[in-house]
N, C-alpha and C. Protein backbone atom coordinates (compact mmCIF):
# COMPACT_ATOMS: atom_id res chain seq x y z
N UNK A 1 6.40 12.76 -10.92
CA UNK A 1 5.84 11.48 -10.48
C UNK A 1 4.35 11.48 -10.85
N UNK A 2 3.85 11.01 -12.19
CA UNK A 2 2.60 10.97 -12.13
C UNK A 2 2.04 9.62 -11.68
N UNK A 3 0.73 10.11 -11.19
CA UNK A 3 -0.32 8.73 -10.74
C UNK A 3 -0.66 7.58 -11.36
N UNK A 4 -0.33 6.77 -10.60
CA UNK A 4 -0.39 5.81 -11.49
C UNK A 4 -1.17 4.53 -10.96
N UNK A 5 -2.10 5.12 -9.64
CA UNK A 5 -2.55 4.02 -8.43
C UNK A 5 -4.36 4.79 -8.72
N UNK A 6 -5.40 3.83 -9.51
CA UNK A 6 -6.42 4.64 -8.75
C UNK A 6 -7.37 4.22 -7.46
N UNK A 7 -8.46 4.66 -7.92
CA UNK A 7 -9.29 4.63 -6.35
C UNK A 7 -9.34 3.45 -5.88
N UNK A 8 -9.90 2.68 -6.40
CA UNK A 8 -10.13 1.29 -5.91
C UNK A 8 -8.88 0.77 -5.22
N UNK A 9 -7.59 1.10 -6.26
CA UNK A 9 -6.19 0.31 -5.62
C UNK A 9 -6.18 0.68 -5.12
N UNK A 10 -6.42 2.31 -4.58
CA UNK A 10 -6.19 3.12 -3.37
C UNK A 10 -6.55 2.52 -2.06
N UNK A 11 -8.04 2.69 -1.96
CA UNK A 11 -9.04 2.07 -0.93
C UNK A 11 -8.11 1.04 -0.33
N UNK A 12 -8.00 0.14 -1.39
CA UNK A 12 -7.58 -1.58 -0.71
C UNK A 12 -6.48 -1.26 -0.14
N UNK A 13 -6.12 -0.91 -0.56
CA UNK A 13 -3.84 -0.74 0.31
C UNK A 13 -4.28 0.44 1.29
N UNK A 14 -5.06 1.30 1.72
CA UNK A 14 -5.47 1.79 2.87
C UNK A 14 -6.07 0.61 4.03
N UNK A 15 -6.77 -0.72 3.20
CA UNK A 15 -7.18 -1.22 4.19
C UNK A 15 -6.76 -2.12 4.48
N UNK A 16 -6.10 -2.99 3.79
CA UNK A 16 -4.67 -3.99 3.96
C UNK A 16 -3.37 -3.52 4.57
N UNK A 17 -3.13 -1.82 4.42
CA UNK A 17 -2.27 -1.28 5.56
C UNK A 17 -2.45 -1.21 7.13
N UNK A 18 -4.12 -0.76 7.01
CA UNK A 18 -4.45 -0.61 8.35
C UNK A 18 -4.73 -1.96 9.10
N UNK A 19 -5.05 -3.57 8.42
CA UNK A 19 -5.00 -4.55 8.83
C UNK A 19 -3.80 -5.05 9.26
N UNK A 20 -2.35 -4.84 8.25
CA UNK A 20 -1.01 -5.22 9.12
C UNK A 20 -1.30 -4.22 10.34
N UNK A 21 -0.83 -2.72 10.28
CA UNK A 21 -0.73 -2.42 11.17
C UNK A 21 -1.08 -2.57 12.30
N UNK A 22 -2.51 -2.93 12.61
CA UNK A 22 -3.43 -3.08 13.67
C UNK A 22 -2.87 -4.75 14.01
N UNK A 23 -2.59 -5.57 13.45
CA UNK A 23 -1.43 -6.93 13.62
C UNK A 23 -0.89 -6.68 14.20
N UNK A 24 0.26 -5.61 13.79
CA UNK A 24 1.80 -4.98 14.70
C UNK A 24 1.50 -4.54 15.94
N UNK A 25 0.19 -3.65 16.30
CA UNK A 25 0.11 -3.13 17.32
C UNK A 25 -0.20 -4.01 18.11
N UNK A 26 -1.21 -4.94 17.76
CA UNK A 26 -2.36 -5.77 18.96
C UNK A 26 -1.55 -7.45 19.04
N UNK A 27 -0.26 -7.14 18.81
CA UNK A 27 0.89 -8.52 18.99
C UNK A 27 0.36 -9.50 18.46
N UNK A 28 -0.37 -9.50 17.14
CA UNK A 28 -1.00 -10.90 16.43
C UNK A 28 0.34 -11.36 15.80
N UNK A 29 1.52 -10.72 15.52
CA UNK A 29 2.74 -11.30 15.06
C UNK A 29 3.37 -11.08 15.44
N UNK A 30 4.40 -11.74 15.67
CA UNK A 30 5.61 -11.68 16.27
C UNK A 30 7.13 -12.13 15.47
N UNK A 31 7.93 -11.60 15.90
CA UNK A 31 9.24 -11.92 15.54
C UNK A 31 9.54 -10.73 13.94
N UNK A 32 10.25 -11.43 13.35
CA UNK A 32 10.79 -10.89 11.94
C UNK A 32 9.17 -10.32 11.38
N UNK A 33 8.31 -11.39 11.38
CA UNK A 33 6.96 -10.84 10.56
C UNK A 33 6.19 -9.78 10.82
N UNK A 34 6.58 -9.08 12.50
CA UNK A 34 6.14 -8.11 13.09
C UNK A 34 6.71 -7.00 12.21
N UNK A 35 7.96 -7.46 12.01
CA UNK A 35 8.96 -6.31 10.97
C UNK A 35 8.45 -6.15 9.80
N UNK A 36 8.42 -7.29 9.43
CA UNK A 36 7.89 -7.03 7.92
C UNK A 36 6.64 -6.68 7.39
N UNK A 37 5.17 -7.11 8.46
CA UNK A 37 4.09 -6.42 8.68
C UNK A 37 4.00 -5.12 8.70
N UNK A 38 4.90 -4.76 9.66
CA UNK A 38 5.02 -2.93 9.89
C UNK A 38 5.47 -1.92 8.65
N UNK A 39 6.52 -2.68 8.01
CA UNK A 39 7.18 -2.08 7.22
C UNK A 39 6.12 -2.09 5.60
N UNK A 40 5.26 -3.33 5.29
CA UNK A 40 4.69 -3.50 4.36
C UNK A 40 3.03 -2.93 4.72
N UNK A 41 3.03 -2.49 6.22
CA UNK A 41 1.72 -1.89 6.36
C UNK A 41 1.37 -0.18 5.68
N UNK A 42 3.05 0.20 6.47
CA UNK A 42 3.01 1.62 6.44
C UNK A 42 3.89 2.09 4.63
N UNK A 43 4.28 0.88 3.96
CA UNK A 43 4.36 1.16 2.52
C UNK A 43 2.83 1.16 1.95
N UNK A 44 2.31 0.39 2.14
CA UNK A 44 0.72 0.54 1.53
C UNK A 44 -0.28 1.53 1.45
N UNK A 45 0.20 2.10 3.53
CA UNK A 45 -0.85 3.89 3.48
C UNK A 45 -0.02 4.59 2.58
N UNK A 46 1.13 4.86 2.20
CA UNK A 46 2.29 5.74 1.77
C UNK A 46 1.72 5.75 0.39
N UNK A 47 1.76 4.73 -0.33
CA UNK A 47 1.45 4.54 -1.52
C UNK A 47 -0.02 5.00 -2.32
N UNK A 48 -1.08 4.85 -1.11
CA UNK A 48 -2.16 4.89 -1.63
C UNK A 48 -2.58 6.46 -0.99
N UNK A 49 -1.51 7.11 0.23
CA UNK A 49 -1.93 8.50 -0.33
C UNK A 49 -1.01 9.33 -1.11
N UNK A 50 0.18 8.85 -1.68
CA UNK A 50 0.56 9.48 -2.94
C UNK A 50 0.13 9.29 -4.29
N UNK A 51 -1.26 8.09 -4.15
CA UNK A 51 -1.64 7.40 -5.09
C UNK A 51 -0.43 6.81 -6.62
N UNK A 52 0.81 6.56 -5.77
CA UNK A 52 1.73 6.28 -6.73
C UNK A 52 2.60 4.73 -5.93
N UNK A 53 2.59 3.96 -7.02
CA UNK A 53 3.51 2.81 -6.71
C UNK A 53 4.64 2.78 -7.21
N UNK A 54 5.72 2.70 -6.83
CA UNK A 54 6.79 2.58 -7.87
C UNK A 54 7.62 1.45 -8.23
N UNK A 55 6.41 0.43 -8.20
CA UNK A 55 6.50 -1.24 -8.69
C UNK A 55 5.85 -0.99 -9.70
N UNK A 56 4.50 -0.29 -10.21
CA UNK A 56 4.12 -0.19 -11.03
C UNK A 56 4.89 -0.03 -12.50
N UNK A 57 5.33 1.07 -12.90
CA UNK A 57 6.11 1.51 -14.02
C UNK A 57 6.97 0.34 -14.43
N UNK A 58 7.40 -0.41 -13.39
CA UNK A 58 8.23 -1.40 -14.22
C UNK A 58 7.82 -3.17 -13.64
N UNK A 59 6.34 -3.08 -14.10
CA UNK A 59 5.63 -3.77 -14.29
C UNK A 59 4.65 -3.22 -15.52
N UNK A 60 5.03 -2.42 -15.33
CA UNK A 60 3.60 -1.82 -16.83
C UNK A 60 2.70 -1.42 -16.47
N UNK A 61 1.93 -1.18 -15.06
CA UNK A 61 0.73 -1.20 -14.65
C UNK A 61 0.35 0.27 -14.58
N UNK A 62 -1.05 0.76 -14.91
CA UNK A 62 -1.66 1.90 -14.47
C UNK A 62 -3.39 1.73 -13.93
N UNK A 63 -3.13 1.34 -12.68
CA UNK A 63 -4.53 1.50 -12.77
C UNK A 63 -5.91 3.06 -12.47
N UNK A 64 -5.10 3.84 -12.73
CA UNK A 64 -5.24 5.23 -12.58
C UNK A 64 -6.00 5.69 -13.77
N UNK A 65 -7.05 6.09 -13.78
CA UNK A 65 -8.24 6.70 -14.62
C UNK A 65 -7.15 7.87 -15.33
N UNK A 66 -7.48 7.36 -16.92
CA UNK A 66 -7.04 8.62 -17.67
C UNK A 66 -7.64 9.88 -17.70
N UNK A 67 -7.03 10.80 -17.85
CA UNK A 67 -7.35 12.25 -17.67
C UNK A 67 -7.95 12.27 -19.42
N UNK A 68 -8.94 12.99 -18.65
CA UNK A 68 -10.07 13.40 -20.43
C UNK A 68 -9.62 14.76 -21.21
């Protein structure tokens, strides 16, 4: 599984995770979207500390600094 997420994408989906999540916890949503908040919060930390997406590859995308 190489990297294919870099820093910057990283950062943001750490902080767009921790914004659903903190949603889910502090009952700013409710119902199904609570679900889907939670579930799309804690894919975002997942992603950005394996620094790997696996939407990427089949989208084409790397935003991951090439190795010199």
């Amino acid at each position: 599984m190489e990297k294919n997420a870099g820093t910057v994408d990283r950062i943001v989906r750490v902080v767009i995770g921790i914004i659903l999540l903190y949603a889910v916890a502090t009952g700013m949503v409710q119902g199904i979207a609570m679900y889907v908040a939670g579930i799309l919060g804690l894919m975002m930390l997942i992603t950005a500390a394996l620094a790997y997406c696996p939407l990427y590859p089949v989208l084409k995308i790397n935003t991951a600094s090439k190795p010199k």
